[in-house]
C-alpha atoms as a PDB file:
ATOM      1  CA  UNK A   1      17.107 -19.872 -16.175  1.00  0.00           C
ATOM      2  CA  UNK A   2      16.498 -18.344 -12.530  1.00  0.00           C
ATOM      3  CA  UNK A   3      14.572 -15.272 -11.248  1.00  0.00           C
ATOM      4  CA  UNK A   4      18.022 -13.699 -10.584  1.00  0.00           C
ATOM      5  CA  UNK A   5      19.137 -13.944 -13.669  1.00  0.00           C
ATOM      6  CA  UNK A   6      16.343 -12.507 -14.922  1.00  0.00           C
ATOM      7  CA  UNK A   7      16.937  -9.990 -12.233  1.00  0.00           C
ATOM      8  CA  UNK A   8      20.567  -9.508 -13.525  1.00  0.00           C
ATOM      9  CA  UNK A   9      19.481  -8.625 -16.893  1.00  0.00           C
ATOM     10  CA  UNK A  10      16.596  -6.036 -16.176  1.00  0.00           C
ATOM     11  CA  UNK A  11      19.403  -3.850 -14.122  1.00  0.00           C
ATOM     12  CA  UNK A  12      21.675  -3.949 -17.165  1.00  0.00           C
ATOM     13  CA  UNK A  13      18.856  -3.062 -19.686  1.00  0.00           C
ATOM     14  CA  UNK A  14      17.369  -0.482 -17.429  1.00  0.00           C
ATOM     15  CA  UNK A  15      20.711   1.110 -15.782  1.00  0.00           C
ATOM     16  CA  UNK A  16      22.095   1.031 -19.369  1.00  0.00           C
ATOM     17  CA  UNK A  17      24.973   0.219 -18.110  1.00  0.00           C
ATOM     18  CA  UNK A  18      27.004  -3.246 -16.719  1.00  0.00           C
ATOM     19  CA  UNK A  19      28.886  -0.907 -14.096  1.00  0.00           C
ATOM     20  CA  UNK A  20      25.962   0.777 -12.724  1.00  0.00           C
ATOM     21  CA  UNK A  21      24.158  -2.613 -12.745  1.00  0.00           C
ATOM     22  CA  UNK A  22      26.244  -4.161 -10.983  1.00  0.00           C
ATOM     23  CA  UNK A  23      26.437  -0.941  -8.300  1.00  0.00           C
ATOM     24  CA  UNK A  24      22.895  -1.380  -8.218  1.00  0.00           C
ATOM     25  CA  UNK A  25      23.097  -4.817  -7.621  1.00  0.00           C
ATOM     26  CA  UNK A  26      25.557  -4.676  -4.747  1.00  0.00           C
ATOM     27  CA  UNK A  27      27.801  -7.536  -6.703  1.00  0.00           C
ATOM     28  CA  UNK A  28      31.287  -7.382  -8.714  1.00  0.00           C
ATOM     29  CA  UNK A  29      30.607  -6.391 -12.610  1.00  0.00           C
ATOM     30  CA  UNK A  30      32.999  -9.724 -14.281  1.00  0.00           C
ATOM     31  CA  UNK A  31      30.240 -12.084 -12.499  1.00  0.00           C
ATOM     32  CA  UNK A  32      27.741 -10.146 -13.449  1.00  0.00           C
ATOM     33  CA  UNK A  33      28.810  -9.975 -17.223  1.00  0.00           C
ATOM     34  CA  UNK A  34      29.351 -13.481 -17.017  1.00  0.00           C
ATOM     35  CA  UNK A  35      25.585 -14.417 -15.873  1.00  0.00           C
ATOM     36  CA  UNK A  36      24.581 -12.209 -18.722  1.00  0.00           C
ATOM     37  CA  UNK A  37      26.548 -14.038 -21.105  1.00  0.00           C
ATOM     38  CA  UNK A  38      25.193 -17.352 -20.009  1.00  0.00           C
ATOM     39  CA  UNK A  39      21.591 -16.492 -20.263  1.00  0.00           C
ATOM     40  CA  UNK A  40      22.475 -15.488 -23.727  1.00  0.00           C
ATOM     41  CA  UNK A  41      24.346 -18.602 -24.518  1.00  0.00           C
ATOM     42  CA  UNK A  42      21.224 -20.532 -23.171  1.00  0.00           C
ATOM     43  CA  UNK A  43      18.993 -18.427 -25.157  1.00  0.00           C
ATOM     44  CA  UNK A  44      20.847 -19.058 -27.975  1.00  0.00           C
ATOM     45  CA  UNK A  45      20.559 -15.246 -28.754  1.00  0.00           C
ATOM     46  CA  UNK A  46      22.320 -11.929 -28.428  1.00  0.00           C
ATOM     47  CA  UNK A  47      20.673  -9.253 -26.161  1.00  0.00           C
ATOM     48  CA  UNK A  48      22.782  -6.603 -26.074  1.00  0.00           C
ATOM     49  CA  UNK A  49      24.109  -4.956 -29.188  1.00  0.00           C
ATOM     50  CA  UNK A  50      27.852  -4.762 -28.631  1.00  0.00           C
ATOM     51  CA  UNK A  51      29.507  -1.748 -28.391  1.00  0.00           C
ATOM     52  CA  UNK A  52      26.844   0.460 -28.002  1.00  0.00           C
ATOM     53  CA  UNK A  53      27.063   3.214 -25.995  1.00  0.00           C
ATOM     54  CA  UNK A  54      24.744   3.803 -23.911  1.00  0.00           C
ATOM     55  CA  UNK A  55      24.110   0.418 -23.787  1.00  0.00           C
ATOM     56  CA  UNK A  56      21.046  -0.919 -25.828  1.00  0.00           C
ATOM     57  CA  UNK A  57      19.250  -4.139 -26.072  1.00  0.00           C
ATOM     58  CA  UNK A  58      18.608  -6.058 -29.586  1.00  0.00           C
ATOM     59  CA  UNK A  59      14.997  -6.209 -30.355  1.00  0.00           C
ATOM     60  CA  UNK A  60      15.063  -9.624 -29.306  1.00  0.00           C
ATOM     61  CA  UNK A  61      16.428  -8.443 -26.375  1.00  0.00           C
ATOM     62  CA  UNK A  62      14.076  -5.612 -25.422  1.00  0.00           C
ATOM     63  CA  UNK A  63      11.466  -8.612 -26.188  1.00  0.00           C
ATOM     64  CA  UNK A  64      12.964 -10.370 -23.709  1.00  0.00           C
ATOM     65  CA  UNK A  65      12.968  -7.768 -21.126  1.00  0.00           C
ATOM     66  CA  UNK A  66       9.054  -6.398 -21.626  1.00  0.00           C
ATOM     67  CA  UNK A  67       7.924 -10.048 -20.256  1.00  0.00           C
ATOM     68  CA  UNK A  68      11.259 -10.434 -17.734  1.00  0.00           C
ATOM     69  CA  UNK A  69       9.262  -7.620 -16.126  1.00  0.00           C
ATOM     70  CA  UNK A  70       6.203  -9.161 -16.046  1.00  0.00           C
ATOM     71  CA  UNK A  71       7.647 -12.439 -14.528  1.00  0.00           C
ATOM     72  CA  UNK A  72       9.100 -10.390 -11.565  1.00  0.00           C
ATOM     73  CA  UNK A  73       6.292  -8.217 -10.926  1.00  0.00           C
ATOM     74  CA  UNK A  74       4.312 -11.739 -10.659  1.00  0.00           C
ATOM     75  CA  UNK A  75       6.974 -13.455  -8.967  1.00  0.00           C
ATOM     76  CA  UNK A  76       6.625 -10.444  -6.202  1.00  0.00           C
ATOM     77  CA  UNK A  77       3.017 -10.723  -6.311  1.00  0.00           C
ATOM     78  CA  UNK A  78       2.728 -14.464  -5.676  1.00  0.00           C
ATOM     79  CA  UNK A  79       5.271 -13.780  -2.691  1.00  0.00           C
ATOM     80  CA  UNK A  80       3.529 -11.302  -0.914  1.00  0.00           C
ATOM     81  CA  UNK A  81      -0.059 -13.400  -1.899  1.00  0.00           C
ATOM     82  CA  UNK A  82       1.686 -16.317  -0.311  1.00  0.00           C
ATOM     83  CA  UNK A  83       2.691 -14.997   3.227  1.00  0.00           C
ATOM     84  CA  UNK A  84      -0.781 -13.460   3.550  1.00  0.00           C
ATOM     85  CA  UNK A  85      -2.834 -16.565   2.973  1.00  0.00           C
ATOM     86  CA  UNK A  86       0.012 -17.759   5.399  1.00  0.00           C
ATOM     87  CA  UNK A  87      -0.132 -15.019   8.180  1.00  0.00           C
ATOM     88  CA  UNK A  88      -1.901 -17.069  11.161  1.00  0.00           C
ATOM     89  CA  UNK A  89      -3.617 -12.929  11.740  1.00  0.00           C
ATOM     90  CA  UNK A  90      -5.473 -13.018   8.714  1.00  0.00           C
ATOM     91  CA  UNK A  91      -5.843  -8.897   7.672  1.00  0.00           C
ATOM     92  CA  UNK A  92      -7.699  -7.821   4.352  1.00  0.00           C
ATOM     93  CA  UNK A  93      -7.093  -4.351   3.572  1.00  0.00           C
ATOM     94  CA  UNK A  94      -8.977  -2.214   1.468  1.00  0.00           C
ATOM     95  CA  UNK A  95      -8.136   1.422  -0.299  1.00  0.00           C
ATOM     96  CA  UNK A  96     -10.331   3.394  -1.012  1.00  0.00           C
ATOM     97  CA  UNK A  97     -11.499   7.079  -2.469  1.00  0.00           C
ATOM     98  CA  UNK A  98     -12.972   8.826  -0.157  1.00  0.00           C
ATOM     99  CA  UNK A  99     -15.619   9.819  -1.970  1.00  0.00           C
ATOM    100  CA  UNK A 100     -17.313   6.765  -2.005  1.00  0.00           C
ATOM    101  CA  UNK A 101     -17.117   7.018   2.399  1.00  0.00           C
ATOM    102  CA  UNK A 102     -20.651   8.941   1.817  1.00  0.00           C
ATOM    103  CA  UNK A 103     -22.315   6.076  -0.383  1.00  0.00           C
ATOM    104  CA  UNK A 104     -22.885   2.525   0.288  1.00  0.00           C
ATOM    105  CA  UNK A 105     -18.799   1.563   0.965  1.00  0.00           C
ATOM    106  CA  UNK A 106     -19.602   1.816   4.722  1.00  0.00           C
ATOM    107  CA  UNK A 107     -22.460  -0.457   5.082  1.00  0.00           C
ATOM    108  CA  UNK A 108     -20.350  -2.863   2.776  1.00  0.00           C
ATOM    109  CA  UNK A 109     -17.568  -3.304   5.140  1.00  0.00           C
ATOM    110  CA  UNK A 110     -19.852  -2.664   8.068  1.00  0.00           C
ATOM    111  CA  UNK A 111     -21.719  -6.449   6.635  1.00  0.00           C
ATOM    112  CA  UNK A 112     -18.572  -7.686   5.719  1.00  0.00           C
ATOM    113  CA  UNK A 113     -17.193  -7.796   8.905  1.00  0.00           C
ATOM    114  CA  UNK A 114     -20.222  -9.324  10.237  1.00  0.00           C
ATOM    115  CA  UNK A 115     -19.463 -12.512   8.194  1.00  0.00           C
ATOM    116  CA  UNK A 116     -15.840 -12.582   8.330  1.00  0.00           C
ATOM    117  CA  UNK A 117     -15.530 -12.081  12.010  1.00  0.00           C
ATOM    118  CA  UNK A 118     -12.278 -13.921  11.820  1.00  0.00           C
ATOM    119  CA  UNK A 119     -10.689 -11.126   9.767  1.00  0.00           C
ATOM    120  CA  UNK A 120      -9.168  -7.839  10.754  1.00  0.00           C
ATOM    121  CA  UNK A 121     -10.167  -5.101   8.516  1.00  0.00           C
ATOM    122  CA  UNK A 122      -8.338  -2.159   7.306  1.00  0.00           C
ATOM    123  CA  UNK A 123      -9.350   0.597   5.661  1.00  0.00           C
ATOM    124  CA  UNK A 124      -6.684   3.041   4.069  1.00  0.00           C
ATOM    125  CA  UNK A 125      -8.038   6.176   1.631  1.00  0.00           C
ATOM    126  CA  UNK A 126      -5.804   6.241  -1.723  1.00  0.00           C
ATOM    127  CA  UNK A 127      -6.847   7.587  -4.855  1.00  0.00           C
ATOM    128  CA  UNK A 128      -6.822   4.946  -7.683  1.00  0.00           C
ATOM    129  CA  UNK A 129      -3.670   5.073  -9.205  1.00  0.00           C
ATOM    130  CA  UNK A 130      -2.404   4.824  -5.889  1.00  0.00           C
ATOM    131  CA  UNK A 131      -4.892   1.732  -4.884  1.00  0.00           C
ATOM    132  CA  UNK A 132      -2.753   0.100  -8.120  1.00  0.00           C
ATOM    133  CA  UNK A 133       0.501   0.312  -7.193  1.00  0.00           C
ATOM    134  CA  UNK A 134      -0.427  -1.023  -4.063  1.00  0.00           C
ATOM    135  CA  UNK A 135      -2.445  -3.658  -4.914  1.00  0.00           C
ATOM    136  CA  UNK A 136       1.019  -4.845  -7.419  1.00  0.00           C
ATOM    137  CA  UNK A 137       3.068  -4.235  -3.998  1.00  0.00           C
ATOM    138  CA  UNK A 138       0.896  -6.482  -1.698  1.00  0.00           C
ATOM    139  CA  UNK A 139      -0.013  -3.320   0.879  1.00  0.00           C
ATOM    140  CA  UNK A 140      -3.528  -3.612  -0.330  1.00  0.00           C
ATOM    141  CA  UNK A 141      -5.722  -6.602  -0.792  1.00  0.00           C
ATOM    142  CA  UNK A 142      -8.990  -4.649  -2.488  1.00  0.00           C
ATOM    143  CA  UNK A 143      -9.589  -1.374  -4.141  1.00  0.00           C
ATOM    144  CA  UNK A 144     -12.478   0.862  -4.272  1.00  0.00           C
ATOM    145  CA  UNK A 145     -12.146   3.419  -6.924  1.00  0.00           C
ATOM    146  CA  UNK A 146     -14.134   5.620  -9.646  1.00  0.00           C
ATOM    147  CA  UNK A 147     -11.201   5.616 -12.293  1.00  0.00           C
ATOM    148  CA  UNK A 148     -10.939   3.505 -15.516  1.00  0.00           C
ATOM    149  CA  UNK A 149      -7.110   2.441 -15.064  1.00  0.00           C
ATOM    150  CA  UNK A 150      -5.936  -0.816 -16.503  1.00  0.00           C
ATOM    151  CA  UNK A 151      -2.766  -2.833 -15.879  1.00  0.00           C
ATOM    152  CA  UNK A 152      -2.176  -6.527 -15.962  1.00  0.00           C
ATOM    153  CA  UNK A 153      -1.336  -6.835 -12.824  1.00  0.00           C
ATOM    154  CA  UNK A 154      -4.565  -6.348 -11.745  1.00  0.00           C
ATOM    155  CA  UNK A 155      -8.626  -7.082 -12.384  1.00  0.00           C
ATOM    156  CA  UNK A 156     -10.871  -4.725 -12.208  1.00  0.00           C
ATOM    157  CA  UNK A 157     -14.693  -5.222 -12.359  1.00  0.00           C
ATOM    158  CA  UNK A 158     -17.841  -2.684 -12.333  1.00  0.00           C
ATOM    159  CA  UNK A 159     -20.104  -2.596  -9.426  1.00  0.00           C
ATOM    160  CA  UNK A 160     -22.166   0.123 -10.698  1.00  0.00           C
ATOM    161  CA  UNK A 161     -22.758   3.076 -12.143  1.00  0.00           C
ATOM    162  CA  UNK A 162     -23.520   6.463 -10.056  1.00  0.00           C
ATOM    163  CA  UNK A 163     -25.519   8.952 -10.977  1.00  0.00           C
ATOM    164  CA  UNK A 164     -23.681  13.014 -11.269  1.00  0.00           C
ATOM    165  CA  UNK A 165     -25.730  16.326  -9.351  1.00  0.00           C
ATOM    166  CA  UNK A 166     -24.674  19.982  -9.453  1.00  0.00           C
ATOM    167  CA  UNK A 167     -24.739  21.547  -6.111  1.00  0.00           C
ATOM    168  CA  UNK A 168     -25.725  25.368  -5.845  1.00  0.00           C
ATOM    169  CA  UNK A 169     -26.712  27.974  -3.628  1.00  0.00           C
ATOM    170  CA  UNK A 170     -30.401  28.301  -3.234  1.00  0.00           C
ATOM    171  CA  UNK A 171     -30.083  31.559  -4.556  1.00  0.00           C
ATOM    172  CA  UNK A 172     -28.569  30.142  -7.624  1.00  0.00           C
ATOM    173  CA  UNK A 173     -30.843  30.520 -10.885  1.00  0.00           C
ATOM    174  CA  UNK A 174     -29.906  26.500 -11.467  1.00  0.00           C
ATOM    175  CA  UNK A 175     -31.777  25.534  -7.869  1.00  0.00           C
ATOM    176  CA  UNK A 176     -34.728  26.593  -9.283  1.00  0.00           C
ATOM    177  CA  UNK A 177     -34.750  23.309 -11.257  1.00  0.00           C
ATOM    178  CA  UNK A 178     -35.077  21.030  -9.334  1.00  0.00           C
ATOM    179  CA  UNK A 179     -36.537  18.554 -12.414  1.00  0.00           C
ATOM    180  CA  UNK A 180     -32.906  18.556 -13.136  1.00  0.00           C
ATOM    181  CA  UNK A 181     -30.574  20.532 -15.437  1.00  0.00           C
ATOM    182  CA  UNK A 182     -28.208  19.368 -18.633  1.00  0.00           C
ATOM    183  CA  UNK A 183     -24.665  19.650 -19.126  1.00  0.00           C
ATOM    184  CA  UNK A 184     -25.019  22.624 -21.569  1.00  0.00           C
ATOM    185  CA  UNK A 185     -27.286  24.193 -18.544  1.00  0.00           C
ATOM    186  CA  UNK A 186     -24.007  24.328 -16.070  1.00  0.00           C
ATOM    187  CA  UNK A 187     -20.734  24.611 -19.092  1.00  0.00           C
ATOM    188  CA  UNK A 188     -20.497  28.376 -18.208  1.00  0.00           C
ATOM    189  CA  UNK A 189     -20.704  28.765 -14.548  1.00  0.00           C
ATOM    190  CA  UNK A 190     -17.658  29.104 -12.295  1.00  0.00           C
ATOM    191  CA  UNK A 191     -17.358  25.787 -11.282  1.00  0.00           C
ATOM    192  CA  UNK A 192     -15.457  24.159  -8.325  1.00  0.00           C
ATOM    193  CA  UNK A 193     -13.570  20.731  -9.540  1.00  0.00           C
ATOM    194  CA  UNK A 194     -12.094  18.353  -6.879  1.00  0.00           C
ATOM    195  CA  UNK A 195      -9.550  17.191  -6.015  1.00  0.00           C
ATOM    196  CA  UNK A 196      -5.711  18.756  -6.477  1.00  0.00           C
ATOM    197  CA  UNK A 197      -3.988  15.785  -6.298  1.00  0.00           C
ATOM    198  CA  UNK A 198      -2.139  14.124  -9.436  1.00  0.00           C
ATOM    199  CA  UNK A 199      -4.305  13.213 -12.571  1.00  0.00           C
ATOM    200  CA  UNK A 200      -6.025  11.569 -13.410  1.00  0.00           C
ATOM    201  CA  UNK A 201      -8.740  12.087 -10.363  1.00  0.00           C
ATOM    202  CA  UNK A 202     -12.349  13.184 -10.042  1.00  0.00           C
ATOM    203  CA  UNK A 203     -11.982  16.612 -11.257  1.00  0.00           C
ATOM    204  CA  UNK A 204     -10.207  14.868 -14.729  1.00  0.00           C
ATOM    205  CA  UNK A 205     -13.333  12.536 -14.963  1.00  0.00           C
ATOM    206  CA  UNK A 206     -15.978  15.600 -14.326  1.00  0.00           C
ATOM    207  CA  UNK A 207     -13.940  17.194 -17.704  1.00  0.00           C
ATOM    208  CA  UNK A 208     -13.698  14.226 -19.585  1.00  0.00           C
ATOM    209  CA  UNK A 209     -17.539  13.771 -19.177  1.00  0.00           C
ATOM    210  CA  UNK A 210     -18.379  17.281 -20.547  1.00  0.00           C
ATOM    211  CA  UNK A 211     -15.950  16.751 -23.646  1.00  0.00           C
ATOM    212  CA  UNK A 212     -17.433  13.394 -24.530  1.00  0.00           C
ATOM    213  CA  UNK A 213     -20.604  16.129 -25.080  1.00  0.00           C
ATOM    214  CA  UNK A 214     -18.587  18.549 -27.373  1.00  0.00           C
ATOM    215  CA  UNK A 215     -18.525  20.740 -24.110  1.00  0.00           C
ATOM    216  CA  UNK A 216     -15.434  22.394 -22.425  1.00  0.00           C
ATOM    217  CA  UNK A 217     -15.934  24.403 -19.152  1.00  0.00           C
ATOM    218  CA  UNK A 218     -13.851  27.295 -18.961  1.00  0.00           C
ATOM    219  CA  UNK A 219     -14.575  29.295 -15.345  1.00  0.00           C
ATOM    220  CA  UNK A 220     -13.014  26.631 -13.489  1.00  0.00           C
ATOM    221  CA  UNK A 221     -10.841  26.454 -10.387  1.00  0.00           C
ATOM    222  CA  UNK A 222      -9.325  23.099  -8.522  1.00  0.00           C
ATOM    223  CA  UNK A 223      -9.813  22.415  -4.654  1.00  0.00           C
ATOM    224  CA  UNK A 224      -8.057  20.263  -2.432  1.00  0.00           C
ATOM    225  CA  UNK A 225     -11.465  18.000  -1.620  1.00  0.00           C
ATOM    226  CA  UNK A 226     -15.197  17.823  -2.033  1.00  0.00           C
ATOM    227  CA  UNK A 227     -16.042  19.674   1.410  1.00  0.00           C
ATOM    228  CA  UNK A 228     -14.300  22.814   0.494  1.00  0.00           C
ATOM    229  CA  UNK A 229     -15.844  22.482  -2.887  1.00  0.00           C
ATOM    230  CA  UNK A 230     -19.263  22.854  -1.234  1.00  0.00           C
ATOM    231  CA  UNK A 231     -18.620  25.269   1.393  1.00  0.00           C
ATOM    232  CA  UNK A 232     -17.165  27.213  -1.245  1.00  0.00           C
ATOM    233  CA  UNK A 233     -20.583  26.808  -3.323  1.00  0.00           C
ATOM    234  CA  UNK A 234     -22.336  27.567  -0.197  1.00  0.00           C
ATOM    235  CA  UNK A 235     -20.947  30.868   0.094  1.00  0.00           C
ATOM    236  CA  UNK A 236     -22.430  31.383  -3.273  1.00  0.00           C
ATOM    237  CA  UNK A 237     -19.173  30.957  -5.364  1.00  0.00           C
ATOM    238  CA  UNK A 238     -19.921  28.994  -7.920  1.00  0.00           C
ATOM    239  CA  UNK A 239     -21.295  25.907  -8.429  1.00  0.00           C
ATOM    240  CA  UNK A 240     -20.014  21.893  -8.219  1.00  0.00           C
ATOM    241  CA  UNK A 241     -20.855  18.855  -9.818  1.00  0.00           C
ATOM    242  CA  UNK A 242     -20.623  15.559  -7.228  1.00  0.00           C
ATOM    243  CA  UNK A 243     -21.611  12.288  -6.963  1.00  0.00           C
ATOM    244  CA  UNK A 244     -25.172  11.233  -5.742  1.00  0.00           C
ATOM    245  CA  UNK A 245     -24.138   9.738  -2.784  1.00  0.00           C
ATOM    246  CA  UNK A 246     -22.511  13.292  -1.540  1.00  0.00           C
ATOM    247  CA  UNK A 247     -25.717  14.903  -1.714  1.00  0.00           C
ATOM    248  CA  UNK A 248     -25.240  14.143   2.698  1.00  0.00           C
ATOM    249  CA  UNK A 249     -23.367  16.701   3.236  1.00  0.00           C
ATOM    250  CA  UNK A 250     -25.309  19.587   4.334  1.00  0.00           C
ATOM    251  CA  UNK A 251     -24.020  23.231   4.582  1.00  0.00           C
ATOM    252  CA  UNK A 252     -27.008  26.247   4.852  1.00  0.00           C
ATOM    253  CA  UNK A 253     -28.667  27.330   1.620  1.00  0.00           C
ATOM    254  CA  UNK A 254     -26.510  24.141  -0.822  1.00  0.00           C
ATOM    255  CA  UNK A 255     -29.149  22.564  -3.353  1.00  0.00           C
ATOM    256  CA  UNK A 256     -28.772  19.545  -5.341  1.00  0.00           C
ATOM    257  CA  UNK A 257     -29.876  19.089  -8.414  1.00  0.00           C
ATOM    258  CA  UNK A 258     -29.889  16.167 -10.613  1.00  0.00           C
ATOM    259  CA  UNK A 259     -28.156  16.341 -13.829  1.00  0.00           C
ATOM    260  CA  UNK A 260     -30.034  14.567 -16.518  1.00  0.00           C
ATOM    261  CA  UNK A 261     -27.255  13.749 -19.366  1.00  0.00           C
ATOM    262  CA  UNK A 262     -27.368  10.015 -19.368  1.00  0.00           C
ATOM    263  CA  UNK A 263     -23.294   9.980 -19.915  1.00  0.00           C
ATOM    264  CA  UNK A 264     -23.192  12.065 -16.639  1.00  0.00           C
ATOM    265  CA  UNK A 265     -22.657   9.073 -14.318  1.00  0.00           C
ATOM    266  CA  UNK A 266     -19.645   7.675 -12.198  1.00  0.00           C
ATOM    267  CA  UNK A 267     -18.902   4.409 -12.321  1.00  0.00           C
ATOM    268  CA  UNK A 268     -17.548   2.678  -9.033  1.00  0.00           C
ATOM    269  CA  UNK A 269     -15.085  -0.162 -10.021  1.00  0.00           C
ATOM    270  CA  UNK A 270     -13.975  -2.618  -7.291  1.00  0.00           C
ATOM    271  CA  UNK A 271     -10.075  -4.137  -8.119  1.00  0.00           C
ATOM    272  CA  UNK A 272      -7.895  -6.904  -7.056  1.00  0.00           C
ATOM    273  CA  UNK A 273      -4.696  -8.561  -8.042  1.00  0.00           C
ATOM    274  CA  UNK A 274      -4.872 -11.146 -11.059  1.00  0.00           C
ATOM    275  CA  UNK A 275      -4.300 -14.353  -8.875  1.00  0.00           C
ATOM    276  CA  UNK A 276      -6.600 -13.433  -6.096  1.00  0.00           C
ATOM    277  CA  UNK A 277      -9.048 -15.797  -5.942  1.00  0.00           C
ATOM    278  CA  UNK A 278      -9.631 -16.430  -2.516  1.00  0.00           C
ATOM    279  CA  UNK A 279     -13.185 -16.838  -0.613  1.00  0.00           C
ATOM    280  CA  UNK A 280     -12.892 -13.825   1.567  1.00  0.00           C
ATOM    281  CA  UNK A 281     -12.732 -11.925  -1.741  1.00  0.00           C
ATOM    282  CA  UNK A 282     -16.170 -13.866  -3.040  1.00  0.00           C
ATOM    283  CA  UNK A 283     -17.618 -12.979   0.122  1.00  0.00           C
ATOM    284  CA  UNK A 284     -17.116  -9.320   0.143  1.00  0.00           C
ATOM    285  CA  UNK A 285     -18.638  -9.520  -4.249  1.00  0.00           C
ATOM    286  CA  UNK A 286     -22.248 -11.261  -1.636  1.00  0.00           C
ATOM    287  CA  UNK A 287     -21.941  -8.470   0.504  1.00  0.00           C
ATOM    288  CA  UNK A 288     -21.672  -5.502  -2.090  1.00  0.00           C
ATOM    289  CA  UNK A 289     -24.805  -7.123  -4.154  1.00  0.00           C
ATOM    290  CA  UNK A 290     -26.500  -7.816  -1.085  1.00  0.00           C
ATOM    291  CA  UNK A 291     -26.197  -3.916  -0.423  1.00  0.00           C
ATOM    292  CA  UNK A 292     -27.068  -3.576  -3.814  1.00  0.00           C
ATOM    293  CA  UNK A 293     -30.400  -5.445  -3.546  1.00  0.00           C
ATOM    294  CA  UNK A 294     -31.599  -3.497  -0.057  1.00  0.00           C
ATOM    295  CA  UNK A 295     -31.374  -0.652  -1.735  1.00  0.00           C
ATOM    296  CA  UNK A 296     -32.550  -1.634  -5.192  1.00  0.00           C
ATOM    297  CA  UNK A 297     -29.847  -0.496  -6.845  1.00  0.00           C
ATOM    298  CA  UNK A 298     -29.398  -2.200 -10.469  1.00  0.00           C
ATOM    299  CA  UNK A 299     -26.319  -4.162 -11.231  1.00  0.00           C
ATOM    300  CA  UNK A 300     -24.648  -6.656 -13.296  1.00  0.00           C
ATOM    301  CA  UNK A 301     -23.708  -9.110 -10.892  1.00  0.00           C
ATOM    302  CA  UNK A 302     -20.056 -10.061 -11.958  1.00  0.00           C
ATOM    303  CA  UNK A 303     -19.394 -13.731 -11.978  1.00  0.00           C
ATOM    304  CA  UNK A 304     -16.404 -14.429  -9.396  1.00  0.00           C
ATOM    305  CA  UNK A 305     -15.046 -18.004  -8.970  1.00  0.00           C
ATOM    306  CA  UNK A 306     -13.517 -18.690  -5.656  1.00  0.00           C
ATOM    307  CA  UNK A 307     -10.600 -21.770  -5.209  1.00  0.00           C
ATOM    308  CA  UNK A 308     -12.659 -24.845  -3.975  1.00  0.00           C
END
């Protein structure tokens, strides 16, 4: 059995069709039918229920086809792996939410390159989903993201956990507090949510957080990013709950306050592709806890073993 023919049969399954596989496939449909035939005679099984129309698989055959996916998507992976451990210009590049641009990310890389002098770093802003399909499609070596997404394609490890504010005018009753306010404090203000690209994103995180409390904000309206958000909140429009690290960005009369729900926290998840474990990625784990420790920020330090 050879990649192609495992190639062969996902067209067929997922076209539905030995014609339009074989269109698809840029080859002559009798060969085609024939490889098909011989991968079933070697498997010793039938794939395809005959006669069906559309075509459909057996459920030995749509068995078969769930983990002839997988193989290809790893067989891609280990290519594109391959010819960058082999590219003479060694390049990592990183994706990353650009939230996380007002934290601790840009000290990270900022050390990083520092040690890895050798290395050319790139540095390209996706959202998460995103960071995942290009992490599977070899455009991205390392992603920086705030979203729980699994596939497994990938690994994806917890650096830490951020803490959530509300900004407001200083008008605002809420700025008055500055000991901090609760989620039930904020559920019925007009609140800006960021941003209005596909879910899930930020503004699908900041909902999920208040329904985990039994809490659903209804005076809400969606922005295209966080700075519009707060000049928006600035003008005295509502109000908008951010991470800590945004609490930089100034505008005239914006107050942060803390928001003291312990589930009111983003977490900031650093993710890599399932055979990646190369020494440039170990190094950039020493510089993020390195960060960590200057700024005595807590952590579980995640244990990553590099190829000797």
């Amino acid at each position: 059995m050879e990649l192609r023919h495992l190639r062969y049969f996902v067209a067929v399954v997922e076209e539905q069709s030995f014609t339009k596989a074989a269109e698809k496939l840029f080859i002559a449909q009798p060969p085609l039918s024939r490889q098909i035939q011989n991968l079933e005679n070697e498997l010793g099984i039938q794939l395809f229920e005959r006669g069906s129309r559309p075509l459909q698989t057996t459920p030995a055959g749509q068995f078969f086809y769930q983990h002839a996916v997988k193989l290809l998507s790893n067989a891609e992976e280990i290519k594109s792996m391959t010819k960058r451990i082999g590219s003479l210009d060694r390049v990592i590049t990183m994706g990353f939410v650009g939230s996380l641009l007002y934290g601790l990310l840009p000290r990270i890389v900022f050390l990083y390159r520092q040690l890895q002098p050798h290395l050319q770093v790139q540095l390209v802003e996706m959202n998460t989903t995103e960071q995942i399909q290009a992490l599977k499609e070899g455009k991205i070596d390392v992603g920086f993201g705030r979203l729980r997404i699994s596939d497994p394609a990938v690994r994806r490890f917890m650096l830490r956990e951020e803490a959530l504010m509300v900004a407001a005018h200083s008008r605002h009753p809420i700025a008055k507090r500055t000991e901090g306010v609760h989620l039930t404090d904020i559920v019925d203000e007009d609140m800006f949510l960021y941003p209005n690209t596909p879910q899930p994103n930020f503004s699908t995180q900041v909902l999920s957080i208040f329904s985990e409390s039994g809490l659903e904000p209804r005076n809400t309206k969606t922005v295209r990013e966080i700075q519009l958000a707060l000049g928006l909140v600035a003008a005295g429009e509502g109000i908008c709950v951010i991470p800590r690290s945004a609490d930089t960005i100034r505008f005239p009369h914006l107050h942060y306050i803390p928001i003291l729900d312990s589930t009111a926290v983003s977490p900031i998840f650093l993710t890599i592709r399932n055979l990646d474990e190369s020494e440039e990625i170990r190094i950039l784990f020493d510089c993020i806890y390195q960060v960590y420790d200057l700024e005595g920020i807590p952590y579980q330090r995640k244990i990553f073993k590099a190829e000797s």
